[in-house]
N, C-alpha and C. Protein backbone atom coordinates (compact mmCIF):
# COMPACT_ATOMS: atom_id res chain seq x y z
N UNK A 1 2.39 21.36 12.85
CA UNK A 1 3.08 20.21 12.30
C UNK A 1 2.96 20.26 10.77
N UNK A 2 3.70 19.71 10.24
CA UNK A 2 4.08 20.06 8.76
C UNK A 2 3.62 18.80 8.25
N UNK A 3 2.98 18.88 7.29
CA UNK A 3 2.36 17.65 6.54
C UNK A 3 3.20 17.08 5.22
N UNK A 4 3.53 16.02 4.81
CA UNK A 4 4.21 15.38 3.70
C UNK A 4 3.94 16.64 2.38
N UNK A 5 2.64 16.56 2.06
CA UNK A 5 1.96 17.68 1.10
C UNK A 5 2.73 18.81 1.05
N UNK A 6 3.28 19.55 2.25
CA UNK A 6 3.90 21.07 2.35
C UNK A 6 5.47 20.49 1.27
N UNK A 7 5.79 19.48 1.22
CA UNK A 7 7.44 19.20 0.29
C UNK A 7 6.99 18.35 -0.43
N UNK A 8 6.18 18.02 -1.00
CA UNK A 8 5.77 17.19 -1.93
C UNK A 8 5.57 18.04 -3.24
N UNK A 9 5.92 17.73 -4.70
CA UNK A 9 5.73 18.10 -5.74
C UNK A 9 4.06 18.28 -6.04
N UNK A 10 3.47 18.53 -6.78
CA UNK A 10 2.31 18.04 -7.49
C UNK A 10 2.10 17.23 -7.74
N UNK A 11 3.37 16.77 -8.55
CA UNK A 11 2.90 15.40 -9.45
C UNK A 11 3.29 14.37 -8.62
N UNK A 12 3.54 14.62 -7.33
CA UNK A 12 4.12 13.36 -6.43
C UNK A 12 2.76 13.03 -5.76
N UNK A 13 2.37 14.29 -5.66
CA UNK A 13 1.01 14.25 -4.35
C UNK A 13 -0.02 13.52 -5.22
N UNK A 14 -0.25 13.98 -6.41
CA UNK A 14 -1.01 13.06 -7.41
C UNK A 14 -0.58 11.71 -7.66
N UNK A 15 0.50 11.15 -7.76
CA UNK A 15 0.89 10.05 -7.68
C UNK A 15 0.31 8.93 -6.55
N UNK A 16 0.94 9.55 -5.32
CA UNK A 16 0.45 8.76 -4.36
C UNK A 16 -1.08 8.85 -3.96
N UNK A 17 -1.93 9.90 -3.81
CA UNK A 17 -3.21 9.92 -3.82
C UNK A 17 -3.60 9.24 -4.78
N UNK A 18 -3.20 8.87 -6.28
CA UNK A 18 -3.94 8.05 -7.17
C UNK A 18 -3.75 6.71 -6.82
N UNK A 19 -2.57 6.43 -6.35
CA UNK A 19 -2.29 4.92 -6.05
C UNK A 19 -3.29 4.35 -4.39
N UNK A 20 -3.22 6.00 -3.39
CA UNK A 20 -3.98 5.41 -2.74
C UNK A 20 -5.55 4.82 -2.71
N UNK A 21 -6.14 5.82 -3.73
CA UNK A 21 -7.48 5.63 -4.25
C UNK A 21 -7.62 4.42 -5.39
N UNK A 22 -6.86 3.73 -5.86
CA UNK A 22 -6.39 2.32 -6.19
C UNK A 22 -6.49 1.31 -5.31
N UNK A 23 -5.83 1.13 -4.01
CA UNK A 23 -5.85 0.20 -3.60
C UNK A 23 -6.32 -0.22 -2.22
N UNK A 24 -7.55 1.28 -1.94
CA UNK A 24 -7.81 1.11 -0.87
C UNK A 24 -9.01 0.62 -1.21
N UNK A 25 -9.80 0.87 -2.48
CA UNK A 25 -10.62 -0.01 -2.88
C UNK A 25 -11.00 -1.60 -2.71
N UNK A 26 -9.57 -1.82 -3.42
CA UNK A 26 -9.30 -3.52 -3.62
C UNK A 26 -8.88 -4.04 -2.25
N UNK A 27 -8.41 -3.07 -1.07
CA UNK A 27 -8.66 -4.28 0.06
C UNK A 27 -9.69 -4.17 0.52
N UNK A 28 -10.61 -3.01 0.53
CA UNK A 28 -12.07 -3.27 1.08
C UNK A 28 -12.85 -4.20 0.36
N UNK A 29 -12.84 -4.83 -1.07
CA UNK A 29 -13.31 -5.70 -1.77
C UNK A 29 -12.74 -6.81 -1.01
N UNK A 30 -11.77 -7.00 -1.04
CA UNK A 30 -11.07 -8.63 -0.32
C UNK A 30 -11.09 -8.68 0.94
N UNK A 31 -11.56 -7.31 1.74
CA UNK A 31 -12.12 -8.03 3.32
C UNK A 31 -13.75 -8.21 3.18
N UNK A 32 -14.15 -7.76 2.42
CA UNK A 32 -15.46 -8.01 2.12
C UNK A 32 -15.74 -9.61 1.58
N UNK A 33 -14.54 -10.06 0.47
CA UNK A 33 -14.94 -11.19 0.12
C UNK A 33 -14.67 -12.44 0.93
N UNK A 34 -13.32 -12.17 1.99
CA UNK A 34 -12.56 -13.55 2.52
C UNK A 34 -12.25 -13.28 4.15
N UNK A 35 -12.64 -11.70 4.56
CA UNK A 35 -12.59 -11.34 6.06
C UNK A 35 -11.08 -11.04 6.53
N UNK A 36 -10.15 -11.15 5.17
CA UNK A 36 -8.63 -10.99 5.26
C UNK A 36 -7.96 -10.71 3.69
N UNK A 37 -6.42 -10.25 3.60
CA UNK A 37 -6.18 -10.59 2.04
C UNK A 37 -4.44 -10.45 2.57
N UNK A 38 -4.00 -11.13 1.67
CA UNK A 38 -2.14 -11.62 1.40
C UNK A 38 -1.95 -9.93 1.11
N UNK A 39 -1.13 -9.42 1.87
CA UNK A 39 -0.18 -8.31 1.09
C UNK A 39 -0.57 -8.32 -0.17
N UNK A 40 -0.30 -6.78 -0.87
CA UNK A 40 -0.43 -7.16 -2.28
C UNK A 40 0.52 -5.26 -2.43
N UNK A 41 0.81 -5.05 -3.88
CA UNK A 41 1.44 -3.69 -4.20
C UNK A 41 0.42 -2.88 -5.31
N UNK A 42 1.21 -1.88 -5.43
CA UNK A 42 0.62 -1.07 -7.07
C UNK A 42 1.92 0.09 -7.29
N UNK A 43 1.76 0.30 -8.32
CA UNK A 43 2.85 0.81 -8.97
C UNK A 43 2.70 2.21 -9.83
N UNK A 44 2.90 3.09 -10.21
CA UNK A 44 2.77 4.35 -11.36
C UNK A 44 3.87 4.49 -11.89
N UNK A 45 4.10 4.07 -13.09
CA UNK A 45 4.82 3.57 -14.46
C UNK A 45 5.37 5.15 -14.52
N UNK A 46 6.95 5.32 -15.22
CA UNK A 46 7.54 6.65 -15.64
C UNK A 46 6.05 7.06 -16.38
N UNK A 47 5.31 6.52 -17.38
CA UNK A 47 4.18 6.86 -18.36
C UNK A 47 3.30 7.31 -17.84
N UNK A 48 3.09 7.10 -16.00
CA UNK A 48 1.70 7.70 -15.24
C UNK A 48 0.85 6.61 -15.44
N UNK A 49 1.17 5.53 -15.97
CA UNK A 49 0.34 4.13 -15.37
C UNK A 49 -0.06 3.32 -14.52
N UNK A 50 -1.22 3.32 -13.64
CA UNK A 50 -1.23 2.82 -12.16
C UNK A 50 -1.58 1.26 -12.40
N UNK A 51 -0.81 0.31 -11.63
CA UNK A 51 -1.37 -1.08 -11.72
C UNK A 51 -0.84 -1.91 -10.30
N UNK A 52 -2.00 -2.42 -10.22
CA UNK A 52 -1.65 -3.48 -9.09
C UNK A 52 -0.56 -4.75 -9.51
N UNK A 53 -0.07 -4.73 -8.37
CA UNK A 53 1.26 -5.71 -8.29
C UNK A 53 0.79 -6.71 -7.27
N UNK A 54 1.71 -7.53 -7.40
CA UNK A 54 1.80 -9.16 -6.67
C UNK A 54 2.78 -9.37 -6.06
N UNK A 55 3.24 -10.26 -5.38
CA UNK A 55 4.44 -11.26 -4.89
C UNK A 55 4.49 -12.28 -5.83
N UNK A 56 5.58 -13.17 -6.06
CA UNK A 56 5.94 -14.27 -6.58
C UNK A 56 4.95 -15.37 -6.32
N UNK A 57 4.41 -15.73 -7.09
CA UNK A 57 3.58 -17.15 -6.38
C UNK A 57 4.14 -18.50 -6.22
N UNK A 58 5.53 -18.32 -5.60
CA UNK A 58 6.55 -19.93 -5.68
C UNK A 58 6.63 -19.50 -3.95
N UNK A 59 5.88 -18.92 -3.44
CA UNK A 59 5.76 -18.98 -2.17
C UNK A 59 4.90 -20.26 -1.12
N UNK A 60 3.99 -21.17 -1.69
CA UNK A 60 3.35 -22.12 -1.67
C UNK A 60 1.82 -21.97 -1.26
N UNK A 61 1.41 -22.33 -0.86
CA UNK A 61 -0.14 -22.80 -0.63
C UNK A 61 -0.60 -22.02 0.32
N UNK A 62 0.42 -21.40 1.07
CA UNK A 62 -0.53 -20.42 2.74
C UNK A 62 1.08 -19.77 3.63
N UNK A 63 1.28 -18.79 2.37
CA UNK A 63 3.01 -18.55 2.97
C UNK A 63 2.45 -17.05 3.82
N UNK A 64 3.02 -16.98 4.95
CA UNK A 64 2.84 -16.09 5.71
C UNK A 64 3.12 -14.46 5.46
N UNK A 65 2.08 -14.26 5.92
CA UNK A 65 2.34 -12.45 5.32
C UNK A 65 3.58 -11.89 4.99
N UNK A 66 4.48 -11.94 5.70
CA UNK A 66 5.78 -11.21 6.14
C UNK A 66 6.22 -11.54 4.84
N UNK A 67 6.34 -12.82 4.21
CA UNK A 67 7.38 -13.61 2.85
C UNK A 67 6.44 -12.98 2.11
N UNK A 68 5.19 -12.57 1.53
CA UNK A 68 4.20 -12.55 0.91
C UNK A 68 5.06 -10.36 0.84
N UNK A 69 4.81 -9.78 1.75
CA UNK A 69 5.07 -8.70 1.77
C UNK A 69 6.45 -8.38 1.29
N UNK A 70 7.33 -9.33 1.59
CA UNK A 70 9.02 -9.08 1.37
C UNK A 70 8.86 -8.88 -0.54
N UNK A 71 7.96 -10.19 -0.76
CA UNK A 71 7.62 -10.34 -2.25
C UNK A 71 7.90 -9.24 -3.00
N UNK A 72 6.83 -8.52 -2.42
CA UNK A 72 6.45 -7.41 -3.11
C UNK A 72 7.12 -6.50 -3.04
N UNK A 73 8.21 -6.37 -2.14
CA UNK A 73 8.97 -5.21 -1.90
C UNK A 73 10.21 -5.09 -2.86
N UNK A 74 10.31 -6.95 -2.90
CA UNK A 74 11.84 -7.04 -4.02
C UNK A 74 11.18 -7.15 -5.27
N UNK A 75 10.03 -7.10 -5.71
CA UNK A 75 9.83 -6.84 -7.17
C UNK A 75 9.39 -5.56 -7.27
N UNK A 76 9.54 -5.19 -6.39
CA UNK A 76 9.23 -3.49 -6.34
C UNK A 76 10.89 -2.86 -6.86
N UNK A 77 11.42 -3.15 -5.95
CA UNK A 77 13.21 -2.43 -6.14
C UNK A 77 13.45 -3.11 -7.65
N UNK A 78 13.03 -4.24 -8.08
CA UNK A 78 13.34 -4.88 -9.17
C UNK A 78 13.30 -4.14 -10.41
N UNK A 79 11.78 -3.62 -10.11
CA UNK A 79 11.09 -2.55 -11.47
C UNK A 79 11.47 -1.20 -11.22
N UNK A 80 12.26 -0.60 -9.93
CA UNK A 80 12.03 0.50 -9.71
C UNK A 80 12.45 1.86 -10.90
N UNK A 81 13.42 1.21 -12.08
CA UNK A 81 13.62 2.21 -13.40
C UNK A 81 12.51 2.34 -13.97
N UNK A 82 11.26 1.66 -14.14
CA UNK A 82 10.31 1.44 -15.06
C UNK A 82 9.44 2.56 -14.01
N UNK A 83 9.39 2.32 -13.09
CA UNK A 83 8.12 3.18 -11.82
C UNK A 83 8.44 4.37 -11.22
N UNK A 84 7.83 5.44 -10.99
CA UNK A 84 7.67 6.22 -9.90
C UNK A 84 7.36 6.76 -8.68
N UNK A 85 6.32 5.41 -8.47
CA UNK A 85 5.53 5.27 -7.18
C UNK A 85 5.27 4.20 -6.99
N UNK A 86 5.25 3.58 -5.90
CA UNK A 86 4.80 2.38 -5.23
C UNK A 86 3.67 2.62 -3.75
N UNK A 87 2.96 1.43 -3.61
CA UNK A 87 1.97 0.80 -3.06
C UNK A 87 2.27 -0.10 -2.05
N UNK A 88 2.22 -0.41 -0.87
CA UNK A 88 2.59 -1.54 -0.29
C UNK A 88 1.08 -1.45 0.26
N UNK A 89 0.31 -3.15 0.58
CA UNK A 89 -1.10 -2.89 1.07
C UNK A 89 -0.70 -4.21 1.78
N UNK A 90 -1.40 -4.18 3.18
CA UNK A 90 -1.13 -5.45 4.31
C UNK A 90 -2.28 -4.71 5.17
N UNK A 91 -3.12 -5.95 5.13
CA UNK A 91 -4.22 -6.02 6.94
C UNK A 91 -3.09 -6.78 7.94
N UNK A 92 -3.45 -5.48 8.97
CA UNK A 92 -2.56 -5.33 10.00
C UNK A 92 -3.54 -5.38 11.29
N UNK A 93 -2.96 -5.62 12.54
CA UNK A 93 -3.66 -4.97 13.81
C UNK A 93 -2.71 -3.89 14.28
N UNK A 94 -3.76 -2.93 14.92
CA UNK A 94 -2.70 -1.89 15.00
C UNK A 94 -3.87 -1.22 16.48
N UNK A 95 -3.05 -0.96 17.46
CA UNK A 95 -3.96 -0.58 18.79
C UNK A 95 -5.15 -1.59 19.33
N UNK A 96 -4.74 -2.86 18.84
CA UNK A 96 -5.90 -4.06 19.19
C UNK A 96 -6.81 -4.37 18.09
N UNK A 97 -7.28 -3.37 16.92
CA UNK A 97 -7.85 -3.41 15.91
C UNK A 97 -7.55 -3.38 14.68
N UNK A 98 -8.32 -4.32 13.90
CA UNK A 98 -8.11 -4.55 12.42
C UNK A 98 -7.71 -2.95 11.84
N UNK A 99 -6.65 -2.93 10.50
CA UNK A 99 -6.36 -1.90 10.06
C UNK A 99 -5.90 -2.46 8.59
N UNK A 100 -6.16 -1.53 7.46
CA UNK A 100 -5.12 -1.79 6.64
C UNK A 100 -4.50 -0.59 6.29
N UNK A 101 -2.96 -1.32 6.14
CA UNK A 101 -1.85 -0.20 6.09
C UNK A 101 -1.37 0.04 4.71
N UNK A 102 -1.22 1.42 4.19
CA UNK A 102 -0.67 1.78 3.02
C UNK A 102 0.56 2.44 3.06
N UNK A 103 1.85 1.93 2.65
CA UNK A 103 2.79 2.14 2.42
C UNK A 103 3.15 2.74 0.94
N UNK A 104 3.51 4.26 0.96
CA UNK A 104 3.52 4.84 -0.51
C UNK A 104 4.79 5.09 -0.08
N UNK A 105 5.25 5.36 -1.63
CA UNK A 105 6.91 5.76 -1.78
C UNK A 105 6.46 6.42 -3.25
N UNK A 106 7.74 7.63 -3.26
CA UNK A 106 7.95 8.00 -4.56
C UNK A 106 9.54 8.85 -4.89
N UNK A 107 9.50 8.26 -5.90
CA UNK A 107 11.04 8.39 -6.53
C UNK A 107 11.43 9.82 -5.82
N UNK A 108 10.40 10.83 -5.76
CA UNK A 108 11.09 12.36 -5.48
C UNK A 108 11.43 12.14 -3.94
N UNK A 109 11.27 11.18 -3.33
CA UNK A 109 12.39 10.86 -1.75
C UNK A 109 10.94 11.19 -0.81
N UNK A 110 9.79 10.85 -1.28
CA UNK A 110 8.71 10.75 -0.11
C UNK A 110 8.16 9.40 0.21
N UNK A 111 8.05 9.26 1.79
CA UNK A 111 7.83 7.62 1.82
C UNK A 111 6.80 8.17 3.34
N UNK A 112 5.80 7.49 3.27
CA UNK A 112 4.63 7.89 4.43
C UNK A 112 4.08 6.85 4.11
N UNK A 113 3.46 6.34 5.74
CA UNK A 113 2.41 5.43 5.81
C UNK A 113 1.07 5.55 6.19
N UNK A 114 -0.03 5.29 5.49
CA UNK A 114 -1.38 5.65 5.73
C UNK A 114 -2.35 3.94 6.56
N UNK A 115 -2.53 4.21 7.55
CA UNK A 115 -3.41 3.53 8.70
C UNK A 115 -5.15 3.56 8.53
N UNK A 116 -5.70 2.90 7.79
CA UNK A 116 -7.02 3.18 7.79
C UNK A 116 -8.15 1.95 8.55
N UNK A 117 -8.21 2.16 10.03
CA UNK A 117 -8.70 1.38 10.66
C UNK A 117 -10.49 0.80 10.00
N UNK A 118 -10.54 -0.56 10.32
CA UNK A 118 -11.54 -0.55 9.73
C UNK A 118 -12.77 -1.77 10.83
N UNK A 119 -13.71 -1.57 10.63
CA UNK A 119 -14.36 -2.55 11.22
C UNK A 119 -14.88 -3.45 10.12
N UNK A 120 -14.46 -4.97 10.51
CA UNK A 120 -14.74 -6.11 10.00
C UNK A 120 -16.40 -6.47 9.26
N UNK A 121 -16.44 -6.63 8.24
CA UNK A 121 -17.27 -7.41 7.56
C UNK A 121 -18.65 -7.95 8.24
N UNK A 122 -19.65 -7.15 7.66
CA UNK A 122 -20.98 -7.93 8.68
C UNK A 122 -22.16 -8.61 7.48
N UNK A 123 -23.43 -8.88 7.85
CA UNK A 123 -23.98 -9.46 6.48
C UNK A 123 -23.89 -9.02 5.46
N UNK A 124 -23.56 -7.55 5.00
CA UNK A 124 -23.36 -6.67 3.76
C UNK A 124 -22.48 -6.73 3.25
N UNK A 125 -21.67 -7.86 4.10
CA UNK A 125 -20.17 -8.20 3.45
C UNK A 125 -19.32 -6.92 3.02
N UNK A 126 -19.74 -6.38 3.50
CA UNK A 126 -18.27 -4.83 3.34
C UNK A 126 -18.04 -4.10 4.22
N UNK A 127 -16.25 -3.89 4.57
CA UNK A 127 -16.06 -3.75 6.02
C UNK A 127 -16.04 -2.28 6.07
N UNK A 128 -16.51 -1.59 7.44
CA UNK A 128 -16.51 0.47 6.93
C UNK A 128 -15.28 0.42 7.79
N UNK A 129 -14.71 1.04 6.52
CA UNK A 129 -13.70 1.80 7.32
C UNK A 129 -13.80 3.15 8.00
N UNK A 130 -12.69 3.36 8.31
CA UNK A 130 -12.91 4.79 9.47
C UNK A 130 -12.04 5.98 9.70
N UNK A 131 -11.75 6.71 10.03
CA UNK A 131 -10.85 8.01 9.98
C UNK A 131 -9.22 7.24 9.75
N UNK A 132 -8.75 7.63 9.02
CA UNK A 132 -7.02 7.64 8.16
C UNK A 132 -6.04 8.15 9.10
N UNK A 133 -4.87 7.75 9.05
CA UNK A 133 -3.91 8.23 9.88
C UNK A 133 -2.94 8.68 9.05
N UNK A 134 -1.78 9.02 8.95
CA UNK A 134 -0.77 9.07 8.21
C UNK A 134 0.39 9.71 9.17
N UNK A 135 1.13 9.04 8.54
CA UNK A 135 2.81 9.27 9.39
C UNK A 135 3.85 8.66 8.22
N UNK A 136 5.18 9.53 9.00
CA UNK A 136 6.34 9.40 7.79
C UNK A 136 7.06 7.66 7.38
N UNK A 137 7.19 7.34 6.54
CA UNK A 137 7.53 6.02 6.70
C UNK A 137 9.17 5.78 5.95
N UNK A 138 9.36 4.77 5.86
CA UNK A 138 10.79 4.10 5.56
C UNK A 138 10.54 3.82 4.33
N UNK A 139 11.61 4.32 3.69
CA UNK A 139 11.98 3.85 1.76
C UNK A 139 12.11 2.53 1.97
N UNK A 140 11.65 1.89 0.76
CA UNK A 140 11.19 0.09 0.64
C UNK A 140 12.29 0.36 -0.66
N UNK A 141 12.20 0.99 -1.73
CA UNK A 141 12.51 0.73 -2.99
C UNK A 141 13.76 2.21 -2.82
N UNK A 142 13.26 2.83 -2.60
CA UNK A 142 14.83 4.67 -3.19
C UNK A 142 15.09 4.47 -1.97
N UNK A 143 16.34 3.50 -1.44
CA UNK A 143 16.77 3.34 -0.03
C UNK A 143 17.86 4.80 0.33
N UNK A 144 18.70 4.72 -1.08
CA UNK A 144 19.60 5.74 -1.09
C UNK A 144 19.97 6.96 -1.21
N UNK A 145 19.12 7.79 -0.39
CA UNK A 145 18.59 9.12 -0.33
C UNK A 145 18.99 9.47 1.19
């Protein structure tokens, strides 16, 4: 089986590995701190700048993942001249168990999703995660390829 990596550029594979080592951090911090976290994005700037992204906050007080995720997807397509890579991050269940899912995209027409199951938060307050999955995923932002 042929892996994303075998048609991936360099600088793509670096792209998305940097963004994934970005934000797989920050949801293990926020299941550590709250046992859950809102969707959230990250981005790598034409310049090679990695930064975490948001949704709109005119969503209200406890807006459900799905609106919270859409967020991020249309300020994703929004910026997409300024970026080269994107981030999508959502705690998911996936086979009965907690997971969080990474959704990467990059301008050179690669879009894969990474599954990193995790077990929940105990007195050490930090949840271990566990062996990674990855599979091909759907363009959020370069639909037109």
């Amino acid at each position: 089986m042929t892996s994303w990596r075998d048609t991936a550029s360099a600088a793509a594979q670096k792209d998305l590995d940097g963004l994934l080592n970005l934000v797989l951090p920050q949801a293990q911090e926020l299941l550590g701190k709250n046992g859950r976290f809102y969707p959230f994005g990250a981005s790598v700037s034409t310049d090679g700048e990695a930064s975490l992204t948001a949704s709109d906050e005119g969503l209200g007080e406890h807006p459900q993942p799905e609106q919270v995720l859409a967020g991020v997807y249309d300020g994703a397509r929004a910026s997409a001249r300024e970026n080269r890579a994107f981030a999508f991050v959502s705690d998911v269940l996936i086979d009965g168990g907690d997971a969080v899912q990474v959704e990467l995209e990059h301008r050179d027409g690669i879009a894969i999703v990474v599954w990193v199951p995790y077990k929940p938060a105990t007195r050490n307050r930090v949840p271990t995660f566990r062996d990674m999955s990855v599979t091909p995923g759907e363009p959020r932002v370069w639909t037109d390829r």
